[in-house]
C-alpha atoms as a PDB file:
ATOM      1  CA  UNK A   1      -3.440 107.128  13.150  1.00  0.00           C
ATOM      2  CA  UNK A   2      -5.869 104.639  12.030  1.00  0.00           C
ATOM      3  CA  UNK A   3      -5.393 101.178  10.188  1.00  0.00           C
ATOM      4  CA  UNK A   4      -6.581 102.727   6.875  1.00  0.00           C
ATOM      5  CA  UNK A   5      -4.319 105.963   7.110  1.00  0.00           C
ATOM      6  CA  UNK A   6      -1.184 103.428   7.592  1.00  0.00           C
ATOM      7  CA  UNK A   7      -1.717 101.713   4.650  1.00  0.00           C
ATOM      8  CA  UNK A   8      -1.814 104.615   2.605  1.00  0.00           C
ATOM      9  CA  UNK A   9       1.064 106.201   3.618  1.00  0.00           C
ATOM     10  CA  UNK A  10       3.149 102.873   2.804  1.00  0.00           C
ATOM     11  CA  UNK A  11       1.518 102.325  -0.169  1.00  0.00           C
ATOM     12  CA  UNK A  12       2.084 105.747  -1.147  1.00  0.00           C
ATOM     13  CA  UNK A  13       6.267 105.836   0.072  1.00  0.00           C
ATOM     14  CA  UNK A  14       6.826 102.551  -1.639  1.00  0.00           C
ATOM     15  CA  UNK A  15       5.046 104.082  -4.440  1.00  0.00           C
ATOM     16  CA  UNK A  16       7.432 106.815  -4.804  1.00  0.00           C
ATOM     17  CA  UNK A  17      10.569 104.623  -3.938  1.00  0.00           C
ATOM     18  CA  UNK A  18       9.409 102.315  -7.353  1.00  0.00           C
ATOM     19  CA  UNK A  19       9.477 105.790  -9.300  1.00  0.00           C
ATOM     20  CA  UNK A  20      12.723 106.760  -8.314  1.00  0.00           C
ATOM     21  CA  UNK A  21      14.428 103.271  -8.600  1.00  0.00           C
ATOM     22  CA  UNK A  22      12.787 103.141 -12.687  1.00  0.00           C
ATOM     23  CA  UNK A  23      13.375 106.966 -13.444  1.00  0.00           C
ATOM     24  CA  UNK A  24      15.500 108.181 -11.127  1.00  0.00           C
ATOM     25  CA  UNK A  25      13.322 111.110  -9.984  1.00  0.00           C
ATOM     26  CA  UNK A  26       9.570 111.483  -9.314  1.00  0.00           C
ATOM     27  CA  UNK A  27       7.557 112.057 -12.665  1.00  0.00           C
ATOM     28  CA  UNK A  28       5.322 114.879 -13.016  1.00  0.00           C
ATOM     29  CA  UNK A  29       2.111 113.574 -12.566  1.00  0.00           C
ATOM     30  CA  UNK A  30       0.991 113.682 -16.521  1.00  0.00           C
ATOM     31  CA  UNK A  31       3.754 111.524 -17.000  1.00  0.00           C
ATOM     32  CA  UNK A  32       2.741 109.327 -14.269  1.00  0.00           C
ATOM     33  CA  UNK A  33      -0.487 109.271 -15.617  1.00  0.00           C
ATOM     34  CA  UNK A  34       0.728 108.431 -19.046  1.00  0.00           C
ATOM     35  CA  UNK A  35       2.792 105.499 -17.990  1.00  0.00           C
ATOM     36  CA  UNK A  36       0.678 104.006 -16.011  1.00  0.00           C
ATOM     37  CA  UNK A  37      -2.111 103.882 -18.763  1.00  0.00           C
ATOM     38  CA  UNK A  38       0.002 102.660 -21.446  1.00  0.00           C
ATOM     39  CA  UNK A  39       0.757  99.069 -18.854  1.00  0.00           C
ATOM     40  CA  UNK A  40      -2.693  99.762 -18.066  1.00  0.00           C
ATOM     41  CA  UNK A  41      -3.741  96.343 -20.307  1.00  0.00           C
ATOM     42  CA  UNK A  42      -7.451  95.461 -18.999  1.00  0.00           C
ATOM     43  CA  UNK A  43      -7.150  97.725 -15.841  1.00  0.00           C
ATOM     44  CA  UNK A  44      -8.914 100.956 -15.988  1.00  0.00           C
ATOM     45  CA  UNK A  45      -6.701 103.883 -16.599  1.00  0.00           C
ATOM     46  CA  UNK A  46      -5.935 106.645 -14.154  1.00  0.00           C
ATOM     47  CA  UNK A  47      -5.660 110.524 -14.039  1.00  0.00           C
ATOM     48  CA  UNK A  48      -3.284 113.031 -12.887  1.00  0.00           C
ATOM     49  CA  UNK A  49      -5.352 113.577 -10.230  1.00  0.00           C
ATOM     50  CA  UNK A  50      -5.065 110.132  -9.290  1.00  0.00           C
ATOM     51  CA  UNK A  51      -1.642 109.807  -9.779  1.00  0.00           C
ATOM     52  CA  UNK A  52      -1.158 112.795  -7.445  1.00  0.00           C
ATOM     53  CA  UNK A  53      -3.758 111.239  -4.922  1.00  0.00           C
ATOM     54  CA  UNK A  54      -1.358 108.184  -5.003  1.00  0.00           C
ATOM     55  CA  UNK A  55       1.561 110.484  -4.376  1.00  0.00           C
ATOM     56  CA  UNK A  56       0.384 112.216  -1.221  1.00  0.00           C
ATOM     57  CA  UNK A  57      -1.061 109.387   0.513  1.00  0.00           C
ATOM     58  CA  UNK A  58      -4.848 110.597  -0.489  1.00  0.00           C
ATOM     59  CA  UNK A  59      -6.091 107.260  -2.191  1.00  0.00           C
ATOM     60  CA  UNK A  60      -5.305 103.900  -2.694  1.00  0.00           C
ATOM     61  CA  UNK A  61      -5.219 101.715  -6.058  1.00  0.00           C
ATOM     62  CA  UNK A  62      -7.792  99.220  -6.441  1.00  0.00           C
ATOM     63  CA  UNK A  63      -6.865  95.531  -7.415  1.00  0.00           C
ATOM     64  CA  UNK A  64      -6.730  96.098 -10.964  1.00  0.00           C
ATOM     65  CA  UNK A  65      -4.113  99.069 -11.082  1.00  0.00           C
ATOM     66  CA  UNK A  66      -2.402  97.459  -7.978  1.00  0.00           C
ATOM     67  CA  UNK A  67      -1.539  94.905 -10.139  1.00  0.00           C
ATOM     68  CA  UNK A  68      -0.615  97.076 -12.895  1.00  0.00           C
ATOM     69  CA  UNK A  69       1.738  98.696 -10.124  1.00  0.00           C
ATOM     70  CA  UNK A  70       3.224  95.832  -9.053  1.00  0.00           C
ATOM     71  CA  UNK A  71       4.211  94.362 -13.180  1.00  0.00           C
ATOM     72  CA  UNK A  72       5.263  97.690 -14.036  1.00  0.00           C
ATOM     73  CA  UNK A  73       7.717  99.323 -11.498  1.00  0.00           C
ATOM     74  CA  UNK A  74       8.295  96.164  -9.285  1.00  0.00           C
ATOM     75  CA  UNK A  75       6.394  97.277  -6.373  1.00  0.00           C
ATOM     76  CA  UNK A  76       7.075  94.851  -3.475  1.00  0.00           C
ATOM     77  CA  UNK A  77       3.415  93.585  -2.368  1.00  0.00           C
ATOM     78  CA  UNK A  78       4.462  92.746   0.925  1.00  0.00           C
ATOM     79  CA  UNK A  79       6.571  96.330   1.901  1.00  0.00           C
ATOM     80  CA  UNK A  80       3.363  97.965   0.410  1.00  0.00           C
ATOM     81  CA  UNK A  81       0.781  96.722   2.527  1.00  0.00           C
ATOM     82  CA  UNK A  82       2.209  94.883   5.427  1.00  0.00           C
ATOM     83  CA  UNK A  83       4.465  96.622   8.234  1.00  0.00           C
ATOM     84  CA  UNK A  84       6.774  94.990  10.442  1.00  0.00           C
ATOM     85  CA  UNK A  85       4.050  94.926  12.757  1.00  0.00           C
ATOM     86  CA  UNK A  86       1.707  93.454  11.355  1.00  0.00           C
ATOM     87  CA  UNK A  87       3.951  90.497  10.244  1.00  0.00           C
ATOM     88  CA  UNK A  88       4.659  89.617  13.486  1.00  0.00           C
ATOM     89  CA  UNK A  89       0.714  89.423  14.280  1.00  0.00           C
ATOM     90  CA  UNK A  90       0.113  87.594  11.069  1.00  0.00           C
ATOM     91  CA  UNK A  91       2.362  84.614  12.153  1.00  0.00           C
ATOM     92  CA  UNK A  92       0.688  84.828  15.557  1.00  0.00           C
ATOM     93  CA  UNK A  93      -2.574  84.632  14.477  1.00  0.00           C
ATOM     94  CA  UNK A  94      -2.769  82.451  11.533  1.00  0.00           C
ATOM     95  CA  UNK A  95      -4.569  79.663  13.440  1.00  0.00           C
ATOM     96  CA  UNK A  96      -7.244  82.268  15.101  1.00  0.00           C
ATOM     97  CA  UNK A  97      -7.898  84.914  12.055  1.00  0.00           C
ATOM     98  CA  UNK A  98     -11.092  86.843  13.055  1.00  0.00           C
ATOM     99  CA  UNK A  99     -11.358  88.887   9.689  1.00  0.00           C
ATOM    100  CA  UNK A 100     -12.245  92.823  10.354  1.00  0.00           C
ATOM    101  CA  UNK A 101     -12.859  95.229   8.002  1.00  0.00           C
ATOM    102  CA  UNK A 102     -10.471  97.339   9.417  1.00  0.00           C
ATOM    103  CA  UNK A 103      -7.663  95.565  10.173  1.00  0.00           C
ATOM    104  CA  UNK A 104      -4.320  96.234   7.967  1.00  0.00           C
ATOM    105  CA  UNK A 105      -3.865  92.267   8.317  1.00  0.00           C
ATOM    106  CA  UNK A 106      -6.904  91.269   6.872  1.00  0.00           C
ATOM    107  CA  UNK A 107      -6.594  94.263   4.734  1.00  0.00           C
ATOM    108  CA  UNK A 108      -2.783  92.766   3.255  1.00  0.00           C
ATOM    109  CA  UNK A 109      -3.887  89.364   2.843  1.00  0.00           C
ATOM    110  CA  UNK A 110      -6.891  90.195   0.566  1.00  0.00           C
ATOM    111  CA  UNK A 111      -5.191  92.801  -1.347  1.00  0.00           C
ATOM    112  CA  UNK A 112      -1.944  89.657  -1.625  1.00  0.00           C
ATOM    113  CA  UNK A 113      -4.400  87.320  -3.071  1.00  0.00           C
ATOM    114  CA  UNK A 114      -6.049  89.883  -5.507  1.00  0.00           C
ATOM    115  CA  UNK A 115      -2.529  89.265  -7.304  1.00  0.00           C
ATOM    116  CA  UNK A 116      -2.289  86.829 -10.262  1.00  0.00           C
ATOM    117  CA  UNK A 117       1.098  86.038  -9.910  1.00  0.00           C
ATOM    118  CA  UNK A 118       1.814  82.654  -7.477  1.00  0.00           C
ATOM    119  CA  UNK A 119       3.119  84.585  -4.676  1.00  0.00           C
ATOM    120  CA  UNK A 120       4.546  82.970  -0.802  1.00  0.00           C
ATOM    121  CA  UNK A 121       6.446  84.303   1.766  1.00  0.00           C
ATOM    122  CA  UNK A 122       9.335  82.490   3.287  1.00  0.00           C
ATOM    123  CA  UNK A 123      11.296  83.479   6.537  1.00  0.00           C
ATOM    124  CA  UNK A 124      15.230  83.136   6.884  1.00  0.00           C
ATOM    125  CA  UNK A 125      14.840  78.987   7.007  1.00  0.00           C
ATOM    126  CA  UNK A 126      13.193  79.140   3.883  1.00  0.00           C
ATOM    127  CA  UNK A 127       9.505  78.004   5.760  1.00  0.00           C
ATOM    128  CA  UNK A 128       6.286  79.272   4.445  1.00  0.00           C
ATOM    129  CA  UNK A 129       4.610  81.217   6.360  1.00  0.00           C
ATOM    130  CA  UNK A 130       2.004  83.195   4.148  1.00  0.00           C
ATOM    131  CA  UNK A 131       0.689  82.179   0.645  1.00  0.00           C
ATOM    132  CA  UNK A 132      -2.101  83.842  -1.658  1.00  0.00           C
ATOM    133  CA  UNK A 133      -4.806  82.629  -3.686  1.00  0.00           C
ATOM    134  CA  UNK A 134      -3.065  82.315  -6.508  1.00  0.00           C
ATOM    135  CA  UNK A 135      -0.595  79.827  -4.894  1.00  0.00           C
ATOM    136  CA  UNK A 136      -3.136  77.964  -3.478  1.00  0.00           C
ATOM    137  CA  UNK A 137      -5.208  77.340  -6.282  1.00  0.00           C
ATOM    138  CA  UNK A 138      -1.745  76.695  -8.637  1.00  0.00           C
ATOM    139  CA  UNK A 139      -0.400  73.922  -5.186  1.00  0.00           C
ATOM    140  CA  UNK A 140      -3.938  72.425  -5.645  1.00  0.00           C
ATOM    141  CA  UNK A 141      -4.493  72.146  -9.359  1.00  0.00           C
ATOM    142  CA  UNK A 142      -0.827  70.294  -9.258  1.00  0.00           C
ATOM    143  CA  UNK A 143      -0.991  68.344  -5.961  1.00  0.00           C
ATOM    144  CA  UNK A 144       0.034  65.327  -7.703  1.00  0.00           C
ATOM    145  CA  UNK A 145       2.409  66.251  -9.503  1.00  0.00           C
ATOM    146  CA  UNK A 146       4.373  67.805  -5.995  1.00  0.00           C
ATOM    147  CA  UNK A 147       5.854  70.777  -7.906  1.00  0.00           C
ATOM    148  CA  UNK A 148       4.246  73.418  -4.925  1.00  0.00           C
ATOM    149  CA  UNK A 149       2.809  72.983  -1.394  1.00  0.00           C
ATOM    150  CA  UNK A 150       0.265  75.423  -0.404  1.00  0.00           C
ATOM    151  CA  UNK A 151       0.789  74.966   3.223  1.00  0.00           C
ATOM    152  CA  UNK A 152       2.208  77.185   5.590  1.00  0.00           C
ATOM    153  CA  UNK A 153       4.791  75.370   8.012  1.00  0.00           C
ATOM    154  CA  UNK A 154       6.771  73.325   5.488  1.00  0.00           C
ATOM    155  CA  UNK A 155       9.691  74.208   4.004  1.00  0.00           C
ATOM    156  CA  UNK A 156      10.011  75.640   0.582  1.00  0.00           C
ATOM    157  CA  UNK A 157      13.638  75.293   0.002  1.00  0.00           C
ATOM    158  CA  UNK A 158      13.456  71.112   1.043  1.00  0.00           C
ATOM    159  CA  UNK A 159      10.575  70.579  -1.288  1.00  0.00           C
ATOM    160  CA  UNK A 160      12.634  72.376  -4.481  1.00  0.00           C
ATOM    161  CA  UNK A 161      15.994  70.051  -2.969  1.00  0.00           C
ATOM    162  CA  UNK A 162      13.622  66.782  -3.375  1.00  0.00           C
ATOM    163  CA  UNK A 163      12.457  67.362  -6.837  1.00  0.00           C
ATOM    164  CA  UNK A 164      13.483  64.273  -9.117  1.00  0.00           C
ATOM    165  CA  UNK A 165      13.708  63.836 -12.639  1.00  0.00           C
ATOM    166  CA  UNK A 166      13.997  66.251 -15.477  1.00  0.00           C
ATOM    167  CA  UNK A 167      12.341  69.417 -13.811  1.00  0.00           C
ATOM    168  CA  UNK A 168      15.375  68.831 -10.391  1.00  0.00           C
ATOM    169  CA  UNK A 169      17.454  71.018 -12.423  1.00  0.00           C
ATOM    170  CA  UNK A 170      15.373  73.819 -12.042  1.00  0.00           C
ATOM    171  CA  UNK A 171      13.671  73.126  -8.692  1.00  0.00           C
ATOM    172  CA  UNK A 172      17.543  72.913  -7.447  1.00  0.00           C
ATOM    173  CA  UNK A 173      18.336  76.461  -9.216  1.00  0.00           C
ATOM    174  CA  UNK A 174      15.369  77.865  -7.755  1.00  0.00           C
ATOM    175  CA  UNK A 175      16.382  76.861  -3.845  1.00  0.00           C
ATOM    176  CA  UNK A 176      19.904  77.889  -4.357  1.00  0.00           C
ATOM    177  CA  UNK A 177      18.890  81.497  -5.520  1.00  0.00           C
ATOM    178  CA  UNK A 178      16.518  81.842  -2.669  1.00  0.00           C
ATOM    179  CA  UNK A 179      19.342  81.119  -0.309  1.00  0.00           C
ATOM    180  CA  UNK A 180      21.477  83.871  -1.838  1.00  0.00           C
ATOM    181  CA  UNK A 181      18.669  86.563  -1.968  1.00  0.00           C
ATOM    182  CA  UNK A 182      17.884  85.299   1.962  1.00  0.00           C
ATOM    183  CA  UNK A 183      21.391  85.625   2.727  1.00  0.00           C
ATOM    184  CA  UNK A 184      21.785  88.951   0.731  1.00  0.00           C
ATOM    185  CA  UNK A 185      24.290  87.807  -1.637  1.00  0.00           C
ATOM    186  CA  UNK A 186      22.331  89.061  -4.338  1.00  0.00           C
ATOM    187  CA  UNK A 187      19.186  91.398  -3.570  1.00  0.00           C
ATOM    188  CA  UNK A 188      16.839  89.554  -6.575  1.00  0.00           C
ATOM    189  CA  UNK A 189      16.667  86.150  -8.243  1.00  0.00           C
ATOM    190  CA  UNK A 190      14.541  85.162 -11.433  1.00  0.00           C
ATOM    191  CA  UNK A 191      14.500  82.403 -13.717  1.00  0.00           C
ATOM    192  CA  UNK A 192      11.856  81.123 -16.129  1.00  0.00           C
ATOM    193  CA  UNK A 193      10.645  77.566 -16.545  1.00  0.00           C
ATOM    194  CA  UNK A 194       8.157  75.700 -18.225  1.00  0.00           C
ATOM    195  CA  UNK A 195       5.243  73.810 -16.477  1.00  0.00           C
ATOM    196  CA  UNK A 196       3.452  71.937 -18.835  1.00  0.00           C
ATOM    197  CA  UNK A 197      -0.451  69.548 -18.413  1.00  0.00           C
ATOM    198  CA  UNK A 198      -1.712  67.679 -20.590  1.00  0.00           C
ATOM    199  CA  UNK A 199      -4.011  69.938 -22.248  1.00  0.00           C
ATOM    200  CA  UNK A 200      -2.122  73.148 -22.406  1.00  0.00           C
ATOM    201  CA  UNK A 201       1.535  74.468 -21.931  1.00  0.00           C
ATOM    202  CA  UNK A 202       2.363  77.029 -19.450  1.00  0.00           C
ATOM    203  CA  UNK A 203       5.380  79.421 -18.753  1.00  0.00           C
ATOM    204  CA  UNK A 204       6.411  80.816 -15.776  1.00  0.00           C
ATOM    205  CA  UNK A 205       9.110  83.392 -14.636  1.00  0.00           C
ATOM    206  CA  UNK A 206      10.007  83.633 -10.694  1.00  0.00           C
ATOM    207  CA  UNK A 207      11.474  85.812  -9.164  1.00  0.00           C
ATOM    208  CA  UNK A 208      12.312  85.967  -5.180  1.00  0.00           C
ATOM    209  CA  UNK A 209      13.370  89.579  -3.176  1.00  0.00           C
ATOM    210  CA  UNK A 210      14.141  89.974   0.008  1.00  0.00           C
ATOM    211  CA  UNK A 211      13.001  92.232   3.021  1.00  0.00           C
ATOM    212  CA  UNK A 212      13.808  92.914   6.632  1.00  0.00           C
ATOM    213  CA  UNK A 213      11.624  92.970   9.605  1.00  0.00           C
ATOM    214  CA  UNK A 214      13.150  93.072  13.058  1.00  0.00           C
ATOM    215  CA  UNK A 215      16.363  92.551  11.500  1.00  0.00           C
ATOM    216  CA  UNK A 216      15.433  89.064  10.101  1.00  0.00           C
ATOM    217  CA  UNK A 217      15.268  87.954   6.507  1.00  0.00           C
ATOM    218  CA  UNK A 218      12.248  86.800   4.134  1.00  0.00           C
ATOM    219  CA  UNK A 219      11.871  86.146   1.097  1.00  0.00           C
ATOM    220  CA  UNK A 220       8.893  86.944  -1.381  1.00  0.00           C
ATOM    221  CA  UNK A 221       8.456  84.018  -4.057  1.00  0.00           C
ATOM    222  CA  UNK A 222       6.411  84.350  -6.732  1.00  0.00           C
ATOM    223  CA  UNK A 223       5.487  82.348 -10.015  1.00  0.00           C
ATOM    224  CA  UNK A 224       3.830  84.498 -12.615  1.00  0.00           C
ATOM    225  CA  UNK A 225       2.646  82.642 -15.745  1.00  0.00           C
ATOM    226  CA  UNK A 226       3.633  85.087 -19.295  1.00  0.00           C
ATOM    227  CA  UNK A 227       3.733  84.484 -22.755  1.00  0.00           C
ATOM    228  CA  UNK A 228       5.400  81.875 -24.562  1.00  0.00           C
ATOM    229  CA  UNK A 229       6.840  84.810 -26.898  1.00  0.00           C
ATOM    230  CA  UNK A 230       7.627  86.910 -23.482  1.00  0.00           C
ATOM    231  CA  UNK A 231       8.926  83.864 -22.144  1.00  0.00           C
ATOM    232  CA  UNK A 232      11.379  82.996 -24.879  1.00  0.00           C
ATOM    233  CA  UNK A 233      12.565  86.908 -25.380  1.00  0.00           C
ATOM    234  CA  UNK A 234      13.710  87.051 -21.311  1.00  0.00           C
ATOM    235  CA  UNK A 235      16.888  86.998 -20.534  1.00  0.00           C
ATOM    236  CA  UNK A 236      16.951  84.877 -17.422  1.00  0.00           C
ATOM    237  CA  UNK A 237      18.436  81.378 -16.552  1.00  0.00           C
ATOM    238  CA  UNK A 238      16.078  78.486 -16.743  1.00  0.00           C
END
């Protein structure tokens, strides 16, 4: 089975997993159709024939509706499009990528940064080991003010422990609920938090899952900027 026809079919089981966890069974495919459209927001909107292509392994979403996918049942990015496999050959290679147009690595990280939301992985330590676009551009835009790191290596839970001042709270809320989702005390953490410049006010909501790959934890982080109304309505710690 190729690179191409793996990806499918994972996209395509945790695709069905995400409809059973929200509705408890598999939707016919109008209703599929129908829900999908109405978080469709900017993305184009689908079919049932699409929605049944997405079913049976037969097509996958394009960046738009991936995203759509991911804000509106929770799909896990990284179980979607990355196998166990292939995470052990992305830490291997990250100092010798040789992109392909075929490979699901290349494929993963692509499809990761085509994501708005701020989005790292962390293994059992709490190290980063993969980051997006998003993240990158978000660690860069605020390098001075030391509230992310974009680079892969350090350790995400020491630079939340270090934060000083009025945002430590937080920064100290956010490491201690990565611990418990890495050591499965809880399975997901979220909390919402502002992040102000200068020139305009931002707020954020992140949330961290975990996953297992050759019976080791990591952790998905990611930062996803909302609303100030959407902000204010959630129901999460801060």
């Amino acid at each position: 089975m190729d690179n191409h026809a793996i990806v499918l079919q994972r996209f395509a089981k945790a695709f069905q997993e995400a409809l059973m966890h929200r509705f408890k069974k598999i939707p016919s495919t109008s209703q599929i159709s129908e829900g999908f459209n109405a978080h469709a927001s900017g993305a184009q909107s689908i079919t049932r024939e699409t929605a049944r292509k997405w079913l049976n392994a037969k097509a996958y979403p394009e960046t738009g509706r991936l995203q759509v996918l991911v804000d509106w049942l929770h799909l896990n990015p990284v179980d979607i499009l990355v196998s166990s496999q292939a995470q052990r050959r992305i830490r291997r290679t990250q100092s010798r990528k040789v992109p392909s147009a075929t490979s699901d690595i290349y494929f993963a990280q692509h499809a990761l940064d085509a994501l708005s939301a701020h989005l790292a992985i962390l293994d059992s330590q709490g190290n980063i080991l993969q980051v997006n676009k998003a993240w990158q551009v978000f660690a860069n835009d605020n390098a001075a003010k030391k509230k992310v790191t974009a680079a892969t290596g350090l350790n995400y839970l020491e630079v939340c422990e270090r934060v000083t001042g009025p945002e430590s709270k937080t920064a100290q809320a956010m490491a201690a609920g990565i611990r418990s989702v890495l050591n499965g005390d809880i399975t997901e953490f979220a909390l919402k938090y502002p992040c102000h410049s200068k020139n305009k006010k931002y707020w954020y909501v992140a949330r961290t899952t975990r996953f297992i790959a050759d019976g080791k934890a990591y952790a998905v982080v990611s930062h996803e900027s909302v609303s100030e109304k959407n902000w204010r309505e959630l129901d999460f710690p801060q």
